[in-house]
PDB file of N, CA and C in Angstrom:
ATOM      1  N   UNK A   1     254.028-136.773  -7.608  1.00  0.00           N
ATOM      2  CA  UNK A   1     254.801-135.876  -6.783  1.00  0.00           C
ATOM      3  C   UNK A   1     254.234-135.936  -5.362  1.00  0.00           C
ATOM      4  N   UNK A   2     255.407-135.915  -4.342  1.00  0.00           N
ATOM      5  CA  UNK A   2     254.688-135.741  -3.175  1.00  0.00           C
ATOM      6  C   UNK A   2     255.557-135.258  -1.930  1.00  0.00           C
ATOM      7  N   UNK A   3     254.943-134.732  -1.414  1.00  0.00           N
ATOM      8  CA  UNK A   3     255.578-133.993   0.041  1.00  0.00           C
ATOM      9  C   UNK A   3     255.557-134.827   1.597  1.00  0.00           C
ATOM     10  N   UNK A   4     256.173-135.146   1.926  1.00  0.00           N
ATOM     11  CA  UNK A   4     255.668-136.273   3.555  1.00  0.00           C
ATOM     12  C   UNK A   4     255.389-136.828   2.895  1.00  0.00           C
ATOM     13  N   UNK A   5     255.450-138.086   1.693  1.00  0.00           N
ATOM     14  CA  UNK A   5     254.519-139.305   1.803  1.00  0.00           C
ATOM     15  C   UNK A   5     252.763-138.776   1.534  1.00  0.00           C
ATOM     16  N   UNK A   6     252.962-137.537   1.273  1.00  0.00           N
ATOM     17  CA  UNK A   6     251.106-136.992   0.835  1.00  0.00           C
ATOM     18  C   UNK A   6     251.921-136.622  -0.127  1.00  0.00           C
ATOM     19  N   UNK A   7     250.386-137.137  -1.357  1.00  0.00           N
ATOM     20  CA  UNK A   7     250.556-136.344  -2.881  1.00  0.00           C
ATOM     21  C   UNK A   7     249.980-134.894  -2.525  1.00  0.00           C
ATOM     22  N   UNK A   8     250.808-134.088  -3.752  1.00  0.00           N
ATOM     23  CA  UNK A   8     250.659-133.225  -3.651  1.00  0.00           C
ATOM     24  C   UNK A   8     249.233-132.868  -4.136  1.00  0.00           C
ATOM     25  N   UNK A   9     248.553-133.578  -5.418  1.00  0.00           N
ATOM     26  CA  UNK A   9     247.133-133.479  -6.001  1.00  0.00           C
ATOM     27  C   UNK A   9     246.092-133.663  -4.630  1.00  0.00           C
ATOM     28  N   UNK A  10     246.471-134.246  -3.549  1.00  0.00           N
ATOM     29  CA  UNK A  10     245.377-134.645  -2.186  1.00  0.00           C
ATOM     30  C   UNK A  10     245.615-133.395  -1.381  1.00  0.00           C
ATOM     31  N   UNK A  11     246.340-132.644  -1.409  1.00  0.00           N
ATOM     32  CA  UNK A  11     247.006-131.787  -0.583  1.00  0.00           C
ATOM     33  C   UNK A  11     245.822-130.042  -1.576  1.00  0.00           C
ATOM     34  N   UNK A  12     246.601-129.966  -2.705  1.00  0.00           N
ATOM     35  CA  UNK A  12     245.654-129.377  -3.563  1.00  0.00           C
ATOM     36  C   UNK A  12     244.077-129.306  -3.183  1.00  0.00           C
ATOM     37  N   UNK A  13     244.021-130.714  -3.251  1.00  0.00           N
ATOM     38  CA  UNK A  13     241.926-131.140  -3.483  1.00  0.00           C
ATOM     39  C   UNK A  13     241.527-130.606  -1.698  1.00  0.00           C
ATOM     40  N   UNK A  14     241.994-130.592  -1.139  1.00  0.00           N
ATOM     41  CA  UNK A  14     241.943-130.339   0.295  1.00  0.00           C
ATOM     42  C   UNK A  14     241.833-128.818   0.736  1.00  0.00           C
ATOM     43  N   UNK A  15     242.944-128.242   0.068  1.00  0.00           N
ATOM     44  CA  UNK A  15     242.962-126.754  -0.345  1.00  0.00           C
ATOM     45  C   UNK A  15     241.825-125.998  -0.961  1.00  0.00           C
ATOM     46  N   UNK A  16     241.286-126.394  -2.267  1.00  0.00           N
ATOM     47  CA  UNK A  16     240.333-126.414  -2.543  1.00  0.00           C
ATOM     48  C   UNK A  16     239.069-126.261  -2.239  1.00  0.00           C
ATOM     49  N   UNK A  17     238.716-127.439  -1.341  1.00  0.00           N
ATOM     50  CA  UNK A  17     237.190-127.583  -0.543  1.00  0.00           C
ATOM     51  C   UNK A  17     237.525-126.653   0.991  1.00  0.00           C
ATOM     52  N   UNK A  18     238.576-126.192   1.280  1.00  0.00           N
ATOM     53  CA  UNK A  18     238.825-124.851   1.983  1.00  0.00           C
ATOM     54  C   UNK A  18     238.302-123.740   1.500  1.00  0.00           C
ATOM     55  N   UNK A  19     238.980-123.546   0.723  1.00  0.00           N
ATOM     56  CA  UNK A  19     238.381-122.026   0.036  1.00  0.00           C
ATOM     57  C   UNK A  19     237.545-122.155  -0.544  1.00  0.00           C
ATOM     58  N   UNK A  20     236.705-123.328  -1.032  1.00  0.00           N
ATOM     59  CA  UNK A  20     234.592-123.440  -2.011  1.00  0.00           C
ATOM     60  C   UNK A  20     234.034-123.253  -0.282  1.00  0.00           C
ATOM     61  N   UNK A  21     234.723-123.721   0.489  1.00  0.00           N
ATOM     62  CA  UNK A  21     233.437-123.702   1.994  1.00  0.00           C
ATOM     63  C   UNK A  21     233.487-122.160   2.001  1.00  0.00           C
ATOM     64  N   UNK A  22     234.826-121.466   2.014  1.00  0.00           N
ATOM     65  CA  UNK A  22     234.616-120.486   2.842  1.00  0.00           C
ATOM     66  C   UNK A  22     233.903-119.313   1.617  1.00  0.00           C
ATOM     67  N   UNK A  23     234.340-119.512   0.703  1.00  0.00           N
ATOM     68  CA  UNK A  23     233.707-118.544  -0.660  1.00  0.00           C
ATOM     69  C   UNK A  23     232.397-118.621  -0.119  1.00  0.00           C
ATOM     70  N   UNK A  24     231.562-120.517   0.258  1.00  0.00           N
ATOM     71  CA  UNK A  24     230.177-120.772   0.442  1.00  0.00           C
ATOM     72  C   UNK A  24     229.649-119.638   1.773  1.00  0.00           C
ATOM     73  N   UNK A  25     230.338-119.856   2.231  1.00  0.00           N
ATOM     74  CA  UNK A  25     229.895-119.574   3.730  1.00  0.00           C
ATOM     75  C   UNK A  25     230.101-117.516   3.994  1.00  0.00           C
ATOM     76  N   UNK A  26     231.138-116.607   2.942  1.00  0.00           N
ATOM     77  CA  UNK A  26     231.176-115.620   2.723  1.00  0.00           C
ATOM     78  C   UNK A  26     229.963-115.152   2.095  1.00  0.00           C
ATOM     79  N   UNK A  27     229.505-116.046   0.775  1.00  0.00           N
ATOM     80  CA  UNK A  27     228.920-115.468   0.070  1.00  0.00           C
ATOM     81  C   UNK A  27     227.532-115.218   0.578  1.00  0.00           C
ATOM     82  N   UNK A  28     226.982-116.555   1.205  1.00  0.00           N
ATOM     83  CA  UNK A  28     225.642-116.937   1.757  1.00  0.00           C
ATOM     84  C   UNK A  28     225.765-115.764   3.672  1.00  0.00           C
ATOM     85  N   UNK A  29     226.787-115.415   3.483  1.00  0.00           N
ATOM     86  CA  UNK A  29     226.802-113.981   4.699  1.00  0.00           C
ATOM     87  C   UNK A  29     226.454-114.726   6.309  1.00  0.00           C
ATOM     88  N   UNK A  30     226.995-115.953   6.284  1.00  0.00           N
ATOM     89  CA  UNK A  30     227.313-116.867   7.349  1.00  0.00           C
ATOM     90  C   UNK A  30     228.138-116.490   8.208  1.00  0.00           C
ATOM     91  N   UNK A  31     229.462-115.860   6.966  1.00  0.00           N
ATOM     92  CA  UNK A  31     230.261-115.335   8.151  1.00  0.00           C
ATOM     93  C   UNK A  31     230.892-113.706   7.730  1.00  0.00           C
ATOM     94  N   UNK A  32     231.363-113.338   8.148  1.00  0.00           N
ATOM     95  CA  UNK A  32     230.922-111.631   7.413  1.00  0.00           C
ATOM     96  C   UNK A  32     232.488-111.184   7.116  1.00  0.00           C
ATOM     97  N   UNK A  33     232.803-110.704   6.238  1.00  0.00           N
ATOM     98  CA  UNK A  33     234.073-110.417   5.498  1.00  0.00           C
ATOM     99  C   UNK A  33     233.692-109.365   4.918  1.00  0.00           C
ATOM    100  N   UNK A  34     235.223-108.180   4.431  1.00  0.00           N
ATOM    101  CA  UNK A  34     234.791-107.470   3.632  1.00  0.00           C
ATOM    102  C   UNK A  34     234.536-108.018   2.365  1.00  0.00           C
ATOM    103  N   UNK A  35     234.404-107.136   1.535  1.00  0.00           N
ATOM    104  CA  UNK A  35     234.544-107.619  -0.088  1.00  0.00           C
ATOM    105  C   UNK A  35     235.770-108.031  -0.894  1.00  0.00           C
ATOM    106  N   UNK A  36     236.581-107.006  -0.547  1.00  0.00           N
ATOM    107  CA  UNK A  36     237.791-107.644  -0.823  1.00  0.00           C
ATOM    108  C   UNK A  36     238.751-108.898  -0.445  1.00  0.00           C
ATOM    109  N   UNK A  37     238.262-109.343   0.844  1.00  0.00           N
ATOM    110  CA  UNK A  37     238.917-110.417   1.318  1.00  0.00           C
ATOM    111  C   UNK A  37     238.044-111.543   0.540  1.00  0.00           C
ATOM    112  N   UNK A  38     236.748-111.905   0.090  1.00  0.00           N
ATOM    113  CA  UNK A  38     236.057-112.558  -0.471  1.00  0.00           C
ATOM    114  C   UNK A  38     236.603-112.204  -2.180  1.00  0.00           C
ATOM    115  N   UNK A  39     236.900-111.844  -2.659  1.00  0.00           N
ATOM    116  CA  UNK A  39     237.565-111.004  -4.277  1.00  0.00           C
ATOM    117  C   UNK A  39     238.634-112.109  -4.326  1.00  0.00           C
ATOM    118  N   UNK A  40     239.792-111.841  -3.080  1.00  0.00           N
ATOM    119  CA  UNK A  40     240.855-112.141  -2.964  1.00  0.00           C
ATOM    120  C   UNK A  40     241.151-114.061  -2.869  1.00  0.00           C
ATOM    121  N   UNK A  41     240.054-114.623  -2.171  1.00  0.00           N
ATOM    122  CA  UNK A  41     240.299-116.210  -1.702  1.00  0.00           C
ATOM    123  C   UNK A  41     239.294-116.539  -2.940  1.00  0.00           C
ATOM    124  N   UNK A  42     238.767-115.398  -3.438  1.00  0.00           N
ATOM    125  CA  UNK A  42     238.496-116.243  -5.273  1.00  0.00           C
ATOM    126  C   UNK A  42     238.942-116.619  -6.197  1.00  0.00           C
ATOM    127  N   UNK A  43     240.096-115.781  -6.105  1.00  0.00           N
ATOM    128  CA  UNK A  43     241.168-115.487  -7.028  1.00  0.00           C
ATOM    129  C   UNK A  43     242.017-116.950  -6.663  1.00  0.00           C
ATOM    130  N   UNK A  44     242.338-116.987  -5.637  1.00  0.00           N
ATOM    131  CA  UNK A  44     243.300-118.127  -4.817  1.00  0.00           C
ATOM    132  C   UNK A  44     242.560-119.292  -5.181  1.00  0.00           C
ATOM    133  N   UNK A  45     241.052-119.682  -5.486  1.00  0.00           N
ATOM    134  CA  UNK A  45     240.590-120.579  -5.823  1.00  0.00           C
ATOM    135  C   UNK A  45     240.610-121.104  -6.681  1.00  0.00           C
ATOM    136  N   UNK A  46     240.900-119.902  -7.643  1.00  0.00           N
ATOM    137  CA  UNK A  46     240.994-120.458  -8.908  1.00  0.00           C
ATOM    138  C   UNK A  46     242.153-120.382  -9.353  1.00  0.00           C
ATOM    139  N   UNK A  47     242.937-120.362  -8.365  1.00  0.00           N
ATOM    140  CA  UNK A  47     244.501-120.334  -8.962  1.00  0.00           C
ATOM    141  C   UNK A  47     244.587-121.902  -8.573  1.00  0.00           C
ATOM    142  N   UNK A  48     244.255-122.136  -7.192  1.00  0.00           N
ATOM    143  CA  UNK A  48     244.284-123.482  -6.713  1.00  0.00           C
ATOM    144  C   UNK A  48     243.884-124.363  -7.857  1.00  0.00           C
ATOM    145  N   UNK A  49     242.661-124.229  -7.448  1.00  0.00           N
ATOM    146  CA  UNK A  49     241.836-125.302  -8.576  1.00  0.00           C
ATOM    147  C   UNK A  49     242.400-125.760 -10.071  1.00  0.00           C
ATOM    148  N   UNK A  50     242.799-124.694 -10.444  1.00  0.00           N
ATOM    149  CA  UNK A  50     243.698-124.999 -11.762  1.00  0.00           C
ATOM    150  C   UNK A  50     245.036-125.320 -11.520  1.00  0.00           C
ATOM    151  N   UNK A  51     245.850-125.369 -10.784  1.00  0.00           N
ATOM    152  CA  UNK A  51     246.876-126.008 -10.417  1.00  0.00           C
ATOM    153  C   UNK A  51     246.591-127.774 -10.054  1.00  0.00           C
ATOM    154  N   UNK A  52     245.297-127.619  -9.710  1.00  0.00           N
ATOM    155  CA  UNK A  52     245.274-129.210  -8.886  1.00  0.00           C
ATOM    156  C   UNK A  52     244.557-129.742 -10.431  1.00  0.00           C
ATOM    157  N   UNK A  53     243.832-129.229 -11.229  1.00  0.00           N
ATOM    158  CA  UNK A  53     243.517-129.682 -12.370  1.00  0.00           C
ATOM    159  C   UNK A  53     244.579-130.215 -13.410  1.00  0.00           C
ATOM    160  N   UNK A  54     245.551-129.106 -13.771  1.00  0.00           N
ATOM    161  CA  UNK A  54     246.326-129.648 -14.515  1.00  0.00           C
ATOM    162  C   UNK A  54     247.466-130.780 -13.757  1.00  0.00           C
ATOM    163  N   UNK A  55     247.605-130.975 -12.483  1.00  0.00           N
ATOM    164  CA  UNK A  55     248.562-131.889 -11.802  1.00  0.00           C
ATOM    165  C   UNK A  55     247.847-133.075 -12.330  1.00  0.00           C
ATOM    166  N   UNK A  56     246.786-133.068 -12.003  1.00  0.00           N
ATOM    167  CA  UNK A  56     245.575-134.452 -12.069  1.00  0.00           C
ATOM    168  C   UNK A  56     245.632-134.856 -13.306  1.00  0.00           C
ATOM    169  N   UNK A  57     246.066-134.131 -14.377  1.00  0.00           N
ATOM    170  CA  UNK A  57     245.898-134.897 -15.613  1.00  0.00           C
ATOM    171  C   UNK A  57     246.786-134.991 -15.937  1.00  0.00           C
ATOM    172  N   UNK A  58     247.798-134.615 -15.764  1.00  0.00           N
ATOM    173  CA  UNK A  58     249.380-134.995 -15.923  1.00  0.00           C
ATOM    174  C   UNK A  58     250.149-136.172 -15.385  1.00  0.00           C
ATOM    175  N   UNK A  59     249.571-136.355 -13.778  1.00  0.00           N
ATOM    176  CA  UNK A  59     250.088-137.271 -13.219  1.00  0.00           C
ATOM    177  C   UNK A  59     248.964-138.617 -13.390  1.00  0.00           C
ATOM    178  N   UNK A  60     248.153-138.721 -14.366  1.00  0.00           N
ATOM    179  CA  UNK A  60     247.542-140.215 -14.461  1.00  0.00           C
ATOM    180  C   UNK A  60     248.071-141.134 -15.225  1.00  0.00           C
TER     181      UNK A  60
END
């Protein structure tokens, strides 16, 4: 599957290492958020992440 000529699984994996930096960079108090906004792009991570997981094994 793909959007523009980008797969959508590269688009995903990209998404991904967005929200692990910023979870990284919330958690380690790099950059300062409430709690809930850090709760919230966890949740999204792992919604991500499992979306780009099951694409990845579907589309091999």
């Amino acid at each position: 599957m793909r959007i523009g000529n980008v797969s959508v699984i590269l688009l995903l994996g990209l998404v991904n290492f967005g929200l692990l930096s910023f979870q990284l960079a919330t958690g380690l108090r790099w950059i300062k958020v409430r709690f809930g906004v850090h709760k919230k792009t966890g949740i999204a991570l792992v919604i991500v992440a499992t979306l780009h997981g099951i694409l990845a094994l579907f589309m091999l």
